[in-house]
C-alpha atoms as a PDB file:
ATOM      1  CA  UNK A   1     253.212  28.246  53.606  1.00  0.00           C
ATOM      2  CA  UNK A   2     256.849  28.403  52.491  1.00  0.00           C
ATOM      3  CA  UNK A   3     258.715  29.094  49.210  1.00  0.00           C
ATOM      4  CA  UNK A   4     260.406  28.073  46.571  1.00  0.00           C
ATOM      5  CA  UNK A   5     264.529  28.777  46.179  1.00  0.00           C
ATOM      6  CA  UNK A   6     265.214  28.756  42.762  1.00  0.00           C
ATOM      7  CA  UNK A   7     268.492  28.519  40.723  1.00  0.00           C
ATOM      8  CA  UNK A   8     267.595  30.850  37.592  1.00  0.00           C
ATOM      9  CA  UNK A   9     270.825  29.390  36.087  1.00  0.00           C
ATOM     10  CA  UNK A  10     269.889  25.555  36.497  1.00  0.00           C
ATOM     11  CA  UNK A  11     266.626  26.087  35.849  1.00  0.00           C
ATOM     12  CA  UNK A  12     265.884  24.080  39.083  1.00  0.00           C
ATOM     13  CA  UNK A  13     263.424  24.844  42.160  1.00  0.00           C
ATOM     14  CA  UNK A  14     263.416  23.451  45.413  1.00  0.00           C
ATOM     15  CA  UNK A  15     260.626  23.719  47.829  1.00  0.00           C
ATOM     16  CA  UNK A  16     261.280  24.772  51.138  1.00  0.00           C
ATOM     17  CA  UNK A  17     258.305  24.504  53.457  1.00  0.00           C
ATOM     18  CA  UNK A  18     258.508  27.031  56.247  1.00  0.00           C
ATOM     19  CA  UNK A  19     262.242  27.652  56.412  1.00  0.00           C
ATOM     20  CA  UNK A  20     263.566  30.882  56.663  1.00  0.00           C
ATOM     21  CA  UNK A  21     264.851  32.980  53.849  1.00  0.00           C
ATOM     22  CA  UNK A  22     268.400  33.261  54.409  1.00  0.00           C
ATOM     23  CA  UNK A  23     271.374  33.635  51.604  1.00  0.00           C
ATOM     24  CA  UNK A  24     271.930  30.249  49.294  1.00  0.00           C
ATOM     25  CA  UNK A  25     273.613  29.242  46.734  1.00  0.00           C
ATOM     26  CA  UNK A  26     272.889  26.661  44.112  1.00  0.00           C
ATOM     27  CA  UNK A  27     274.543  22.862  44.892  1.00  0.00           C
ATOM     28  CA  UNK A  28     274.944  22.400  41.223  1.00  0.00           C
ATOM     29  CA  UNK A  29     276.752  25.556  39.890  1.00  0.00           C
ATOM     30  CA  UNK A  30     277.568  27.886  43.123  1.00  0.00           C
ATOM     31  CA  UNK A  31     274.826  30.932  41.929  1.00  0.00           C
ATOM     32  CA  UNK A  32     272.655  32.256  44.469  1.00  0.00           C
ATOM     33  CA  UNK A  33     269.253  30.877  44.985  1.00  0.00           C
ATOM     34  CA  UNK A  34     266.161  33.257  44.399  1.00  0.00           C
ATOM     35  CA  UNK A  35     262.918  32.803  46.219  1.00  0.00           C
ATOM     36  CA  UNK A  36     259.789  32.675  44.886  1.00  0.00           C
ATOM     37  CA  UNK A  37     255.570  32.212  46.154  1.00  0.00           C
ATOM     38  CA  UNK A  38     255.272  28.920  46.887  1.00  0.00           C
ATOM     39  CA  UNK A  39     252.707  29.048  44.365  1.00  0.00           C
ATOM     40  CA  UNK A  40     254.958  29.141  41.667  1.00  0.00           C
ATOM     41  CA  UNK A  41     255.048  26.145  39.081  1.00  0.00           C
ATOM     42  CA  UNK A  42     258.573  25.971  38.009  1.00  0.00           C
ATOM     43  CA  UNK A  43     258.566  25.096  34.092  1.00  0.00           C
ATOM     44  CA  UNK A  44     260.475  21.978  32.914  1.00  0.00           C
ATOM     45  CA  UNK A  45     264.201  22.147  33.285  1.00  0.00           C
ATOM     46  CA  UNK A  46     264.070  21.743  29.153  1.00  0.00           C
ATOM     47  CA  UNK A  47     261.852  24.743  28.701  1.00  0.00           C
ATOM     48  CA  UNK A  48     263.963  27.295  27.685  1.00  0.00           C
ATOM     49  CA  UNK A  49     261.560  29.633  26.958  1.00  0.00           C
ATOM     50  CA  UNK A  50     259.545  29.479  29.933  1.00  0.00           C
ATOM     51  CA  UNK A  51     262.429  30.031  31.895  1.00  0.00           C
ATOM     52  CA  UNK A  52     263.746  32.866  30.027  1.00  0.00           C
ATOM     53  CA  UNK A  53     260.090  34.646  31.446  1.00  0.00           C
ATOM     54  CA  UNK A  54     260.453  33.656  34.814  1.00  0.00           C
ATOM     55  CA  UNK A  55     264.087  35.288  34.760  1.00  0.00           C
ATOM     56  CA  UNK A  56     262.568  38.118  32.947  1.00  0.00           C
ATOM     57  CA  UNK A  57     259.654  38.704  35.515  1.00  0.00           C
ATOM     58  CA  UNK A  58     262.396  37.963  38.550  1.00  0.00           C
ATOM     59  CA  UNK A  59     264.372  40.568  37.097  1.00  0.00           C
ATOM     60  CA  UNK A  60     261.857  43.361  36.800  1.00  0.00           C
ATOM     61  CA  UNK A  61     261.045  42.616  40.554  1.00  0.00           C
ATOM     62  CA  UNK A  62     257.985  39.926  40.151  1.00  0.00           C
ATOM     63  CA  UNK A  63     258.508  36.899  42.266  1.00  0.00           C
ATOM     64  CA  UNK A  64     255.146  35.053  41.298  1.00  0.00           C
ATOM     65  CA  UNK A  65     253.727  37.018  44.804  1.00  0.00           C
ATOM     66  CA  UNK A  66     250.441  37.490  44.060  1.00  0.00           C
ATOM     67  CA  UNK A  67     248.730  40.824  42.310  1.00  0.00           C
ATOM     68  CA  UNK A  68     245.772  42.208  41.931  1.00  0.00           C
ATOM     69  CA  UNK A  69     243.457  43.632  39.091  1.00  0.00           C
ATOM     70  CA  UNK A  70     242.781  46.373  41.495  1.00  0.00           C
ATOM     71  CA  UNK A  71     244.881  46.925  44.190  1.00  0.00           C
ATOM     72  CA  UNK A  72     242.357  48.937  46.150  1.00  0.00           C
ATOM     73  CA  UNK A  73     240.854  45.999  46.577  1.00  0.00           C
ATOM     74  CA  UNK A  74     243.948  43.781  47.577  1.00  0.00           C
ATOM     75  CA  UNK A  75     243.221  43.873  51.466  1.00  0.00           C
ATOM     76  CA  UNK A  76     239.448  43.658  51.215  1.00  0.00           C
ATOM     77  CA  UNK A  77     238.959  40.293  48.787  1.00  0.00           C
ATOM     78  CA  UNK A  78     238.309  37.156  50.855  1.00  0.00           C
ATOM     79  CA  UNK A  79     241.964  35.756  51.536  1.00  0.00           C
ATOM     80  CA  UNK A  80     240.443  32.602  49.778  1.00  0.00           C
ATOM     81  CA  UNK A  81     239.171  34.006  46.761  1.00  0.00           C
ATOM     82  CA  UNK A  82     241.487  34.249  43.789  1.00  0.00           C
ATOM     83  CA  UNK A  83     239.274  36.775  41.948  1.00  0.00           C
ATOM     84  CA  UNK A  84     241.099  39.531  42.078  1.00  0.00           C
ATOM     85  CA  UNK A  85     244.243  37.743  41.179  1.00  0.00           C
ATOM     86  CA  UNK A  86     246.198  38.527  37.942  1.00  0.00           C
ATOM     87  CA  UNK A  87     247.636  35.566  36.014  1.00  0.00           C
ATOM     88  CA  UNK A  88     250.836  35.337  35.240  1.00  0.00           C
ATOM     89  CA  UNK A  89     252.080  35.599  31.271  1.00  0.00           C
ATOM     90  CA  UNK A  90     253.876  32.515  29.700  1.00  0.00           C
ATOM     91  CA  UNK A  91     255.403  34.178  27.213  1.00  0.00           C
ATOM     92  CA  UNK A  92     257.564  36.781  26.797  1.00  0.00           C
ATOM     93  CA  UNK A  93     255.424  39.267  24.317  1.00  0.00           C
ATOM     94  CA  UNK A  94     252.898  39.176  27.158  1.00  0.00           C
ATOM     95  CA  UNK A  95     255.606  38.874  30.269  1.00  0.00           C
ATOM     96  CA  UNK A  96     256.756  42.313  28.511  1.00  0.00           C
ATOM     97  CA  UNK A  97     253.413  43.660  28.712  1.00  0.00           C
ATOM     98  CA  UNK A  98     252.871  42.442  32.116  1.00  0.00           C
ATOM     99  CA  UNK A  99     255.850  44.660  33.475  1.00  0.00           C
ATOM    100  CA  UNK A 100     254.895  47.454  32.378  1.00  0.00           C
ATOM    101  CA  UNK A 101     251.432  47.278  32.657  1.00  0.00           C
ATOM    102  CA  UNK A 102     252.322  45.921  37.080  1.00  0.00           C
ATOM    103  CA  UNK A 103     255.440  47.881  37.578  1.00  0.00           C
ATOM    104  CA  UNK A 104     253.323  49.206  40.708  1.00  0.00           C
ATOM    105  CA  UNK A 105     253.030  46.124  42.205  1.00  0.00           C
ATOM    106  CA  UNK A 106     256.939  44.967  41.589  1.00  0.00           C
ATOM    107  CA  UNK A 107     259.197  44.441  44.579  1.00  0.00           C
ATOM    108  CA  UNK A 108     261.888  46.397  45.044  1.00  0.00           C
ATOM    109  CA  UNK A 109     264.768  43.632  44.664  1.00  0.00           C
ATOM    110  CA  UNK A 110     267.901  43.495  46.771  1.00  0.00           C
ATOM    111  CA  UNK A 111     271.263  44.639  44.374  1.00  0.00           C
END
């Protein structure tokens, strides 16, 4: 499936297919990469706002993994049905909401 190593500071993503997740740094500026689903959709480089979310999401532990409306269900939903899936916010009124409404579901990130 693979991932995406990010550079929250460049606002650049990088697909990596199925390579392992091992310690990077950004070419551009020397900051370590993040990793994210491979689902994610990096916004435009230009988007300031957008990426100001996805650094806000990444920092309360939410690396665009996926979640669930109700996690009891999480192991039971067919693995190719999206329907218990929760969207992602775009903004940051709702990415604030999100947190606190999925802090259950964040992952616990490395310091």
């Amino acid at each position: 499936m693979g991932h995406k190593a990010v550079c929250l500071n460049c606002r650049k993503a990088f697909s990596l297919g199925s390579t392992s997740l091992k310690e990077q740094t950004c070419t551009e500026c020397g900051n370590a990469l993040v990793y994210f689903n491979h689902k994610f959709r990096p916004p435009r480089r230009a988007n300031l706002k957008a990426w100001k979310v996805v650094s806000f999401l990444y920092d309360h532990g939410f690396t665009y993994q996926h979640l669930y409306k109700d996690i009891s269900h999480s192991t039971k939903v067919d693995r190719n049905s999206s329907s218990n899936y929760i969207e992602y916010p775009v903004s940051m009124e709702e990415a604030k909401e999100f947190v606190e409404k999925n802090s259950n579901q964040a992952r616990k990130l490395k310091e």
